[in-house]
C-alpha atoms as a PDB file:
ATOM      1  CA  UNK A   1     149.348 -23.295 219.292  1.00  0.00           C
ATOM      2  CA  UNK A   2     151.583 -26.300 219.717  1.00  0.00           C
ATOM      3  CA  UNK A   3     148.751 -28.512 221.448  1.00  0.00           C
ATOM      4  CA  UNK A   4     146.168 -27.262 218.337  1.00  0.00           C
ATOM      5  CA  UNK A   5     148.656 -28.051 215.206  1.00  0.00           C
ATOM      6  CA  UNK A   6     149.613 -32.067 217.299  1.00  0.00           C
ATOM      7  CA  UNK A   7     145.577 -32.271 217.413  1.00  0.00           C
ATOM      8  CA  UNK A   8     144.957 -31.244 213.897  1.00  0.00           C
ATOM      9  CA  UNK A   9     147.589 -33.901 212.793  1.00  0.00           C
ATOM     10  CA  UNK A  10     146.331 -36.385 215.191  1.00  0.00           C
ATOM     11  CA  UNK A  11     143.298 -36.573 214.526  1.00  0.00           C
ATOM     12  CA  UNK A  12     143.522 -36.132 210.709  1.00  0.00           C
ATOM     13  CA  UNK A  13     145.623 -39.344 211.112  1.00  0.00           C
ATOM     14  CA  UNK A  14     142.277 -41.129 212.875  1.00  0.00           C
ATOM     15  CA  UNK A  15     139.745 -39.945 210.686  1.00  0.00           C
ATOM     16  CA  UNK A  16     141.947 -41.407 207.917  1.00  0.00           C
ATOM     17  CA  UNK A  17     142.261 -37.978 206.471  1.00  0.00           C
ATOM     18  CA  UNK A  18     145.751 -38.051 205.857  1.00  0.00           C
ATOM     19  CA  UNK A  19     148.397 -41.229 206.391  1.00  0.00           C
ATOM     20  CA  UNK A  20     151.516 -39.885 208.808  1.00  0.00           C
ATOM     21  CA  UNK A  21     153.377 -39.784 205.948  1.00  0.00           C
ATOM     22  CA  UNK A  22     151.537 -36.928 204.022  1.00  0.00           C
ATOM     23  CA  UNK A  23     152.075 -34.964 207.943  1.00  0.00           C
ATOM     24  CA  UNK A  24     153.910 -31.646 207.491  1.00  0.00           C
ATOM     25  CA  UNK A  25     155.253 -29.491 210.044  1.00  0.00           C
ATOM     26  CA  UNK A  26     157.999 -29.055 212.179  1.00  0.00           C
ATOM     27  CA  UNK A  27     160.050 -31.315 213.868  1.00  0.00           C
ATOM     28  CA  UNK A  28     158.764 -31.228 217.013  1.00  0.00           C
ATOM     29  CA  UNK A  29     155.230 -31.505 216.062  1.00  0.00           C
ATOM     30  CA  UNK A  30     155.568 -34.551 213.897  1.00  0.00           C
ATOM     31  CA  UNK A  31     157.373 -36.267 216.827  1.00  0.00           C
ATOM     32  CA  UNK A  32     154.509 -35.421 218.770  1.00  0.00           C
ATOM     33  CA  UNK A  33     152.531 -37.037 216.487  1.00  0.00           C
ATOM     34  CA  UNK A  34     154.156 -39.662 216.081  1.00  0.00           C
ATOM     35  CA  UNK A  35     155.056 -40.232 219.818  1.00  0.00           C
ATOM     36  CA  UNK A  36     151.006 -40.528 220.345  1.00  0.00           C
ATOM     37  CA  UNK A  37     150.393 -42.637 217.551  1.00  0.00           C
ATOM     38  CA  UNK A  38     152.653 -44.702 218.561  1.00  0.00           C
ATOM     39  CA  UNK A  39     154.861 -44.918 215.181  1.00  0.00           C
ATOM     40  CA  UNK A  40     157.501 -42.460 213.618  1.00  0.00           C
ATOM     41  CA  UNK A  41     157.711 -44.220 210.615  1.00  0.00           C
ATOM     42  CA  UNK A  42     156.941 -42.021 207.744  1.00  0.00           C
ATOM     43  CA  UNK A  43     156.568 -39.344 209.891  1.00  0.00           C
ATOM     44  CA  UNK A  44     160.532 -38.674 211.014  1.00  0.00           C
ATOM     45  CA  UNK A  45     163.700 -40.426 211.231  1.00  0.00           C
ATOM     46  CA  UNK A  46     164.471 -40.131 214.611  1.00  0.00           C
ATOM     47  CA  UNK A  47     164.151 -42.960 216.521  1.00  0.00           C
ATOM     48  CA  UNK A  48     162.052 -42.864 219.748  1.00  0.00           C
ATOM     49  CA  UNK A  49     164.061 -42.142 222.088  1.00  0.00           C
ATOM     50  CA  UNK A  50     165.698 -39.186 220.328  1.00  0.00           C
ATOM     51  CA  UNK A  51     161.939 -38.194 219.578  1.00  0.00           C
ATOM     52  CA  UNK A  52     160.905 -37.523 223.059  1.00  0.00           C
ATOM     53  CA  UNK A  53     164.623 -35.954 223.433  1.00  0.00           C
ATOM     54  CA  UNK A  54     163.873 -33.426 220.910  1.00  0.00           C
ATOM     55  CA  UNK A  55     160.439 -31.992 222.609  1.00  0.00           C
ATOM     56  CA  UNK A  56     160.734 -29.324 224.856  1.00  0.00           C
ATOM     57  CA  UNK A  57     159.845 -30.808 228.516  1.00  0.00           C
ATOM     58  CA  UNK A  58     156.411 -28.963 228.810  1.00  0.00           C
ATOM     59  CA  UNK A  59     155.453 -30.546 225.132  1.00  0.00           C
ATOM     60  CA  UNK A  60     156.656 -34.031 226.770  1.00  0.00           C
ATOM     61  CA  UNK A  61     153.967 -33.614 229.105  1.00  0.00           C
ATOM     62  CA  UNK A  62     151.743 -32.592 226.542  1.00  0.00           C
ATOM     63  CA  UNK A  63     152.489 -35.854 224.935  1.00  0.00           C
ATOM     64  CA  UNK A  64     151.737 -38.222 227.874  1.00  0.00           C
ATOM     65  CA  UNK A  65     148.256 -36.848 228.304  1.00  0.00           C
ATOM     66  CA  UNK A  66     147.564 -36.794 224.435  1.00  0.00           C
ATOM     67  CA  UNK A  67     148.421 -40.505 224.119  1.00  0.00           C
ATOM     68  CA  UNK A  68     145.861 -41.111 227.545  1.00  0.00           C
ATOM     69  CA  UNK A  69     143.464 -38.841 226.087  1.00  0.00           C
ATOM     70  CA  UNK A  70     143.802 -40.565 222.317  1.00  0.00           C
ATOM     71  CA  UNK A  71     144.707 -44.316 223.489  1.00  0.00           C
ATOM     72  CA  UNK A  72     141.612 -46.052 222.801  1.00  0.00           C
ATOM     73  CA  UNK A  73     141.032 -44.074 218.994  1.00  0.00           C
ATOM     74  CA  UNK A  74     144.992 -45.000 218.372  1.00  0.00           C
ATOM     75  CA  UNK A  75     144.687 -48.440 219.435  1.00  0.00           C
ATOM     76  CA  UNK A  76     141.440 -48.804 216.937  1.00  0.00           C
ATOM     77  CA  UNK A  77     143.595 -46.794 214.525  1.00  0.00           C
ATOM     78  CA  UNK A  78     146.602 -49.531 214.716  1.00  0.00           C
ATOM     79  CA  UNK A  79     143.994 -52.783 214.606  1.00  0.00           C
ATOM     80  CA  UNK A  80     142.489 -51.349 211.704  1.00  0.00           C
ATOM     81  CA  UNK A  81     145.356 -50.391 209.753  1.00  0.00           C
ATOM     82  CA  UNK A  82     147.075 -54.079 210.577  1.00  0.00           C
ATOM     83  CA  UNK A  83     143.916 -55.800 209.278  1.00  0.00           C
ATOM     84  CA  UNK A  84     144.094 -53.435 205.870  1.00  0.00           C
ATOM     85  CA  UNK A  85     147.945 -54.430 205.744  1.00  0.00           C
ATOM     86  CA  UNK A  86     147.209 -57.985 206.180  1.00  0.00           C
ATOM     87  CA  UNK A  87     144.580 -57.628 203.728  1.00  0.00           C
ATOM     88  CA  UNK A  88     147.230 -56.162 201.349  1.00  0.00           C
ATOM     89  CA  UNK A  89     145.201 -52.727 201.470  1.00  0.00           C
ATOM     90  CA  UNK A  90     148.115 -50.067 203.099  1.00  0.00           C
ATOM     91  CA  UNK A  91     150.781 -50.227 205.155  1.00  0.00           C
ATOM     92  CA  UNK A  92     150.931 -51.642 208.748  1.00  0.00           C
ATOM     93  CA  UNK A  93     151.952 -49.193 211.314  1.00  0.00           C
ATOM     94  CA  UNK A  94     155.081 -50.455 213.285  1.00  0.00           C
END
């Protein structure tokens, strides 16, 4: 259930669906999100490190093959979204 509701998000997020900061959920499953996009911004407040801190160890995991498994769509994702922001079309993901 975990895994399903951090792939719904994720890949609403790549499809341009939603921005991370229209993402709902819990805690831990925005972090997730945000953990394999690469950016928390809009999506918590919790820095990085206190991110992975607050997934439970077998949702770290989780994590670490998401962002293998998603790498190549979130690095398209991120050079896309920093040629809108330099464009002045959206925000740049940090």
């Amino acid at each position: 259930m975990f895994e399903e509701r951090v792939r719904e998000r994720i890949q609403a997020v790549l499809s341009g669906d939603k921005t991370p900061e229209e993402l709902t959920g819990a805690t831990s499953i925005r972090c997730a999100v945000g953990l394999v996009l690469g950016t928390l911004e809009g999506i918590t407040t919790l820095s990085e490190s206190d991110a992975w801190d607050y997934l439970d160890p077998g949702n770290v995991a989780l994590v670490h093959e998401l962002r293998r498994e998603y790498g190549n769509e979130v690095r398209q994702w991120r050079t896309a979204a920093e040629a809108a922001a330099a464009a002045g079309y959206g925000t740049r993901p940090t």
